[in-house]
Protein backbone atom coordinates (compact mmCIF):
# COMPACT_ATOMS: atom_id res chain seq x y z
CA UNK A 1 -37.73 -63.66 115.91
CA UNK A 2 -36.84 -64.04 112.02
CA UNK A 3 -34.96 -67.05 113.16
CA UNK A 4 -37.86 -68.60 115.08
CA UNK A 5 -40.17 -68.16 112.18
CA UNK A 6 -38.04 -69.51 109.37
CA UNK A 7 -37.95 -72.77 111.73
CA UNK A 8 -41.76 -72.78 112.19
CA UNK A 9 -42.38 -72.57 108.49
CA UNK A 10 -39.76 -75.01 107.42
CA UNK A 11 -41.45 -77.04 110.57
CA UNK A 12 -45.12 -77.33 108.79
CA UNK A 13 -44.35 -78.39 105.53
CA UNK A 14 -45.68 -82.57 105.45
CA UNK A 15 -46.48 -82.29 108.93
CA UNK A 16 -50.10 -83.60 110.16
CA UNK A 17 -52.11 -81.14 111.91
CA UNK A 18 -51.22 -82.84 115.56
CA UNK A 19 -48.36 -83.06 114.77
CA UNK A 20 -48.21 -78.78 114.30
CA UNK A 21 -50.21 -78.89 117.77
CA UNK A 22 -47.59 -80.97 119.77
CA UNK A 23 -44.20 -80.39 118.24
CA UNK A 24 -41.06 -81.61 119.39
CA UNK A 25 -39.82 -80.15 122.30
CA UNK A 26 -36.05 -79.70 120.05
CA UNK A 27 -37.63 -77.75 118.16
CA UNK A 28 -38.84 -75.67 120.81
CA UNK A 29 -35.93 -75.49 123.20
CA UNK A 30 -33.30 -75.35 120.18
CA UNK A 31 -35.07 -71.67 118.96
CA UNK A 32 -36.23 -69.67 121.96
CA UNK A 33 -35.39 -66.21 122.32
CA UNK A 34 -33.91 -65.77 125.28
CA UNK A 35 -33.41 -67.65 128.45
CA UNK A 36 -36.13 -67.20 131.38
CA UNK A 37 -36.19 -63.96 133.80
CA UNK A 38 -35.87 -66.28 136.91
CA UNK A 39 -33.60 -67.56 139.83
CA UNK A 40 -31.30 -70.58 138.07
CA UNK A 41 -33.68 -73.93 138.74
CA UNK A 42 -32.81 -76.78 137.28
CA UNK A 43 -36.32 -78.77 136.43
CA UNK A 44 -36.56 -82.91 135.35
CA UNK A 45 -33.74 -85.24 134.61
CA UNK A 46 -30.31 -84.63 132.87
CA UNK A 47 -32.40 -86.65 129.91
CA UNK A 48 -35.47 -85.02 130.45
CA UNK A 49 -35.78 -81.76 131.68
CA UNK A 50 -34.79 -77.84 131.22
CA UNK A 51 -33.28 -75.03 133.19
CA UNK A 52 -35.23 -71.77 134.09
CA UNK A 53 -33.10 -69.25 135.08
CA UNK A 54 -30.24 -69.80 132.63
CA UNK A 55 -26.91 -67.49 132.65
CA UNK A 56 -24.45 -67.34 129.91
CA UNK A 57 -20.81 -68.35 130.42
CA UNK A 58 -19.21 -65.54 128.96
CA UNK A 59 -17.48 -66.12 125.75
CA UNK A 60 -14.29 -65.31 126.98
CA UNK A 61 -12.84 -64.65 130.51
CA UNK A 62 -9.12 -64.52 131.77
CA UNK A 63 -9.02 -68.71 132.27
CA UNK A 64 -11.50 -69.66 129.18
CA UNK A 65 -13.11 -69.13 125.99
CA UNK A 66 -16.18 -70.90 125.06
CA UNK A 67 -15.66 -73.19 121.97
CA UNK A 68 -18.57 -73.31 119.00
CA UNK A 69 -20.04 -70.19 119.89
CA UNK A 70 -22.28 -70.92 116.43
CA UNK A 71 -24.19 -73.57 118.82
CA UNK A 72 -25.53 -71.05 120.72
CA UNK A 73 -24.59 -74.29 124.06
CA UNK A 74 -22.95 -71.48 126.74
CA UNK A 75 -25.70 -71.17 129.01
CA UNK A 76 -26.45 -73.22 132.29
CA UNK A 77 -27.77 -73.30 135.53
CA UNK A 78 -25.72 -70.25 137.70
CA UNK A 79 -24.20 -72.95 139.40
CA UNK A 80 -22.63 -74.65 136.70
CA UNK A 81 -21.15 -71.31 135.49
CA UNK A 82 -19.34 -70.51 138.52
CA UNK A 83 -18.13 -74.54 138.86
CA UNK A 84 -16.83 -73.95 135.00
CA UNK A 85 -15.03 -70.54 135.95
CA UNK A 86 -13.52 -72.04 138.65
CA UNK A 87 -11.87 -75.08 137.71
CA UNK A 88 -10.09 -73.05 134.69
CA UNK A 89 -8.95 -70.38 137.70
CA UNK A 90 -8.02 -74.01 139.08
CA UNK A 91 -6.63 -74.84 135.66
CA UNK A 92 -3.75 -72.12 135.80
CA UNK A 93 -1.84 -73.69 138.49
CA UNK A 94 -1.92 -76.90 137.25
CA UNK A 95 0.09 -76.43 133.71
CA UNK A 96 -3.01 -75.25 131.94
CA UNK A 97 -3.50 -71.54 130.75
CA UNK A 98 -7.39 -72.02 131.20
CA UNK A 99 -9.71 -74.15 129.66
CA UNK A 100 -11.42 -74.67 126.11
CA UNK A 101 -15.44 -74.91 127.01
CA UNK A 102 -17.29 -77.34 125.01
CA UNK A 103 -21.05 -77.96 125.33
CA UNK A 104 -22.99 -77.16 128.28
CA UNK A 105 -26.77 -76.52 127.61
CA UNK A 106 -29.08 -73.96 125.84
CA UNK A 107 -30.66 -70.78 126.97
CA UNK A 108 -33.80 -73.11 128.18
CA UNK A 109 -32.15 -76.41 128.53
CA UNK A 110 -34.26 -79.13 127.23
CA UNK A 111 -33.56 -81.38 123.92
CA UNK A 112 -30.77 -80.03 121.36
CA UNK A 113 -31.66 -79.93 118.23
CA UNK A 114 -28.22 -82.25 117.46
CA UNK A 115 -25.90 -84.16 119.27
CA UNK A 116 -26.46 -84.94 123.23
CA UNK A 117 -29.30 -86.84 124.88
CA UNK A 118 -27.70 -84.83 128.33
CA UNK A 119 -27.06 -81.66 128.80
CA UNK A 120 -30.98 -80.87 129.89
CA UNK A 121 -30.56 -78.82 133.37
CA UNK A 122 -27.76 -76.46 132.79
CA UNK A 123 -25.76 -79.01 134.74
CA UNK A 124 -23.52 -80.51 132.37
CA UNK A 125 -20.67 -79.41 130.59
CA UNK A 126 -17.43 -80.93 128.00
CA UNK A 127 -13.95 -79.33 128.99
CA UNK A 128 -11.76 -79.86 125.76
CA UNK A 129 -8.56 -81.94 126.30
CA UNK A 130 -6.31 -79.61 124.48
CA UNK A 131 -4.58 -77.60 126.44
CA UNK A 132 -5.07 -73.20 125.28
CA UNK A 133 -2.29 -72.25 123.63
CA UNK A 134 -4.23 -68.84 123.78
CA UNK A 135 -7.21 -67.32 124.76
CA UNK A 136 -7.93 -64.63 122.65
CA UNK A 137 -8.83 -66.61 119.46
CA UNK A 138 -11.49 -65.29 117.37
CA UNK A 139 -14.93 -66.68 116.54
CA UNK A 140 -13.87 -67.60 113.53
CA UNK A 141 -11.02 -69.65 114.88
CA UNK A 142 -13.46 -71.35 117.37
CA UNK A 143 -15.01 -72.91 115.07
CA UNK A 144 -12.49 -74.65 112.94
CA UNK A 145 -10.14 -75.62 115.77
CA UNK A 146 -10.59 -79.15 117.12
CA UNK A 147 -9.18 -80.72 120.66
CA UNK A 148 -7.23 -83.74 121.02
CA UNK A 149 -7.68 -87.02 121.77
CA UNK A 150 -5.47 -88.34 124.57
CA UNK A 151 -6.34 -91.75 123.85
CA UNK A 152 -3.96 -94.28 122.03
CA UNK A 153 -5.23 -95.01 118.56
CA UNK A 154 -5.94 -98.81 119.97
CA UNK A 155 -8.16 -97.73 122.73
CA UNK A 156 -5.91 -99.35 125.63
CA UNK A 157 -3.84 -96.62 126.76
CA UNK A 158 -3.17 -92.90 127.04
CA UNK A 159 -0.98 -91.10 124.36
CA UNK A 160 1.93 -88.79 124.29
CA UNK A 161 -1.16 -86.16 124.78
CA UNK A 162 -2.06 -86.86 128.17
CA UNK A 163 0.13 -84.94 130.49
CA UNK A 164 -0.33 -84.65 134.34
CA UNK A 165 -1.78 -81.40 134.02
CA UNK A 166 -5.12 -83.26 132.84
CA UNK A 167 -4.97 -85.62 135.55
CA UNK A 168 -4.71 -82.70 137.82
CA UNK A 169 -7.30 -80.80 136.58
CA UNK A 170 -9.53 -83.81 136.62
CA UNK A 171 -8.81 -85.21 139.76
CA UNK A 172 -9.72 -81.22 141.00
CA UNK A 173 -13.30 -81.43 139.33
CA UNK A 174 -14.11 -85.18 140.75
CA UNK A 175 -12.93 -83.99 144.12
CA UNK A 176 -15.46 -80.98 144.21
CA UNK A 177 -18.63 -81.82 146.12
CA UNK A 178 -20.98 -80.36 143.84
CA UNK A 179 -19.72 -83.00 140.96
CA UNK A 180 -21.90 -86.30 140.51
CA UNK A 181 -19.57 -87.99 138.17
CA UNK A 182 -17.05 -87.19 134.98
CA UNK A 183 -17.48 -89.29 131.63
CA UNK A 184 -14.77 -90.09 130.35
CA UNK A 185 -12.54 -92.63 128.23
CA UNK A 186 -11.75 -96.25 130.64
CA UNK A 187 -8.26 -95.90 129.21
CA UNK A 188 -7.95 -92.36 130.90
CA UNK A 189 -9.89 -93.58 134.03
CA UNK A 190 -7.03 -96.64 134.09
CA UNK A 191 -4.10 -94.02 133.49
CA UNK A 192 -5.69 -92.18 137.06
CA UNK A 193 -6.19 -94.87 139.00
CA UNK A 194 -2.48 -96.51 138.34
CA UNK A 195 -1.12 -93.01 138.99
CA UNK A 196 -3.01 -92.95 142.28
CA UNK A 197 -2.43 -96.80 142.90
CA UNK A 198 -6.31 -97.20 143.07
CA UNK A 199 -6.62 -94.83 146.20
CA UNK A 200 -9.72 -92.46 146.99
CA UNK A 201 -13.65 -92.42 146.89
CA UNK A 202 -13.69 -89.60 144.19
CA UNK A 203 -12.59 -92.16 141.23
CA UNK A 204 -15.97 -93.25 141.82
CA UNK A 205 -17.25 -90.34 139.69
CA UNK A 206 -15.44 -91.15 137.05
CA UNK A 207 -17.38 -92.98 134.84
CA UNK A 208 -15.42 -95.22 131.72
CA UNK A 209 -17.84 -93.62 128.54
CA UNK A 210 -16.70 -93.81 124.64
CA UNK A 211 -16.27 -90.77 122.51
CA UNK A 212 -15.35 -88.80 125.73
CA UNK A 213 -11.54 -89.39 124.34
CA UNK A 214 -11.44 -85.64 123.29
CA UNK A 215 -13.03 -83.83 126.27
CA UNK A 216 -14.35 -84.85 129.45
CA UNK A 217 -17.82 -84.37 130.05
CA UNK A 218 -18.65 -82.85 133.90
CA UNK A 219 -22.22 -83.44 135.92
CA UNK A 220 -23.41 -81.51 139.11
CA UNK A 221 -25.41 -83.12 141.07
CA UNK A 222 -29.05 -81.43 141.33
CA UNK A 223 -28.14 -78.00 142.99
CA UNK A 224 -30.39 -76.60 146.06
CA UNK A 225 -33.46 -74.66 145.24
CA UNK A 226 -34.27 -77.22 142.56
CA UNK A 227 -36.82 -79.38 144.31
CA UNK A 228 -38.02 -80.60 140.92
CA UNK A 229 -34.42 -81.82 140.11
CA UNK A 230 -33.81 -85.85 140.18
CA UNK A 231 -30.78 -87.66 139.29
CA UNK A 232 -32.56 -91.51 138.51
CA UNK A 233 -29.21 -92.32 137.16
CA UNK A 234 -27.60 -95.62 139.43
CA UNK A 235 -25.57 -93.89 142.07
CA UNK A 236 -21.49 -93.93 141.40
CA UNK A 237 -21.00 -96.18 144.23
CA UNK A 238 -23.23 -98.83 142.88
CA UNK A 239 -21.69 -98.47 139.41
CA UNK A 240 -18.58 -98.85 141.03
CA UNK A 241 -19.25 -101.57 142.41
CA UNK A 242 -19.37 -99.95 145.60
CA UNK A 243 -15.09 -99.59 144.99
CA UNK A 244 -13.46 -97.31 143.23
CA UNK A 245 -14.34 -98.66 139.86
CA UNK A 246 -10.79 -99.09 139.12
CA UNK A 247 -11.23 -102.91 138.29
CA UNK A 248 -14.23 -102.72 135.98
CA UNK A 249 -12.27 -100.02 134.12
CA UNK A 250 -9.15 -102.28 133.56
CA UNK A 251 -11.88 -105.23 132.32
CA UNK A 252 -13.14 -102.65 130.15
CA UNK A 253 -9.74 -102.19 127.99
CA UNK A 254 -9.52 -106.19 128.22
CA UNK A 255 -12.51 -106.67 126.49
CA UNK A 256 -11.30 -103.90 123.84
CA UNK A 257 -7.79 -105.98 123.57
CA UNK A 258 -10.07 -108.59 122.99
CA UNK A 259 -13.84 -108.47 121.76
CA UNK A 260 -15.20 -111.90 121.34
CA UNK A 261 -14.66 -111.90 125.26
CA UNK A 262 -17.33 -109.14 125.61
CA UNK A 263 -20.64 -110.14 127.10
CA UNK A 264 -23.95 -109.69 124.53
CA UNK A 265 -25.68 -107.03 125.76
CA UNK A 266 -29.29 -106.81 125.67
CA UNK A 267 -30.53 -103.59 123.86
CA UNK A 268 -33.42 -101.97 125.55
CA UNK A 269 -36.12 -102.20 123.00
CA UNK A 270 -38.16 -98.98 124.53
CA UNK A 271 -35.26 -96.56 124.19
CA UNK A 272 -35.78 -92.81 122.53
CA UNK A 273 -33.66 -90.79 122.01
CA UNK A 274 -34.59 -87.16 124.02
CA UNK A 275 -34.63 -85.85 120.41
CA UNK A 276 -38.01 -87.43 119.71
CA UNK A 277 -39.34 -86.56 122.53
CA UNK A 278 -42.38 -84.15 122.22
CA UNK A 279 -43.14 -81.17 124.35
CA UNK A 280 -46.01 -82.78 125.60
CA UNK A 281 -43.61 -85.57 127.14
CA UNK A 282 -41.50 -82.99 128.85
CA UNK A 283 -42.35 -82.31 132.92
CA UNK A 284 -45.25 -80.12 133.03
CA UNK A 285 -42.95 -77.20 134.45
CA UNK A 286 -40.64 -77.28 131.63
CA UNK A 287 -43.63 -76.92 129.12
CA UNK A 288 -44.13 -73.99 130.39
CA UNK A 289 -40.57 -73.03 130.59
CA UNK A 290 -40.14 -73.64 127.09
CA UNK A 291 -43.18 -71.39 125.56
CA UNK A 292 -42.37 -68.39 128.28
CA UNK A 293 -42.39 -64.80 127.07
């Protein structure tokens, strides 16, 4: 509660009295108390939306440890949780101890108060390329230790980090029907598909995305008993080009081998980032999510 005030107080100062009335919803999500005394629902779009219901990864657990525990980012929709637990038990027969847990939402979902436009519904979450060498490490030390990229300093091919345990571990979350799709770098997207000589549907989901050199970042598809959940993201298929995707990946390193080949995109001049949105923007439900008690 201390917490929540010193953020309301810092909040007012230069701010116009509507302002004070309809703050951002960051604001709101990033300091609530406590995550909602309901059944796991995820409500609105991974860009827009919240999660009633939230449970807490635990920090640690005999196949993970939750990374940045300062973040206060463990918490998701049930069904997340038990996705995230099982592909580290997964993890340990593939050459991995376990798994290093990056972000996956707040105790409410919604906006962050830093960092993602995702990570909404509880149904996201970053898996850290670097392999445990333990998984007893302190707070302390989960905050100062960093993962590993397994991308070549160039950007066109996989480095002496990537070893076939990732491409194991990945291949086990695309393959799992409750996954949507798996951002990640097009140079590790190329390394999979040449390993698997551009065979089977599930490279669909994964989806060529920069800065996802260092972890990959996992999405569920909208989980049942969420009626309110939509994914109005293009399908995989149609980003794929209703292939595997493979192609478009291996274009993508071309045009990084060689920029002045790169179409001009056009910018879309409406864009906002979810951290302006205001809590008056936010699906009716997750208003009242986010001011519970």
């Amino acid at each position: 509660m201390i917490r929540k005030f010193i953020l309301t107080a810092a909040a007012l100062v230069g701010l116009t009295a509507p302002a004070i009335a309809d703050p951002l919803a960051k604001d709101i999500f990033g300091y609530t108390p406590g995550p909602t005394a309901a059944p796991g629902v995820a409500i609105g779009t991974y860009n827009k939306g919240c999660v009633s219901g939230a449970v807490q990864l635990p920090e640690t657990g005999p196949t993970w440890q939750a990374m940045r525990l300062s973040r206060n980012r463990n918490w998701a929709h049930p069904e997340m949780v038990n996705f995230v637990i099982g592909l580290s038990q997964a993890a340990t027969k593939m050459g991995f101890r376990g798994l290093y847990i990056g972000d996956m939402s707040q105790m409410r979902g919604g906006p962050m108060l830093s960092g993602h436009a995702s990570h909404q519904l509880g149904l996201d979450a970053d898996i850290w390329m670097l392999p445990p060498s333990r998984l007893n490490l302190s707070r302390s030390e989960r905050e100062n230790i960093s993962s590993i990229s397994v991308v070549a300093g160039n950007g066109l091919s996989v480095n002496g980090n990537w070893t076939g345990s990732h491409s194991a571990i990945i291949q086990s979350a695309a393959m799992d029907p409750r996954v949507d799709r798996i951002f990640l770098d097009a140079a590790i997207k190329v390394a999979m598909c040449d390993q698997n000589r551009d065979r089977g549907a599930w490279l669909q989901k994964l989806r060529p995305t920069p800065n996802h050199d260092y972890h990959f970042h996992v999405r569920l598809n909208c989980p049942p008993g969420s009626p309110s959940c939509s994914n109005t993201a293009a399908s995989v298929a149609s980003l794929s080009g209703n292939d595997n995707g493979c192609g478009a990946a291996r274009q993508e390193l071309r045009y990084r081998a060689n920029p002045s080949t790169r179409p001009k995109g056009t910018p879309n001049p409406n864009y906002r980032h979810p951290r302006s949105f205001r809590l008056s923007e936010m699906p009716r439900q997750c208003q009242a999510v986010a001011t519970a008690r």
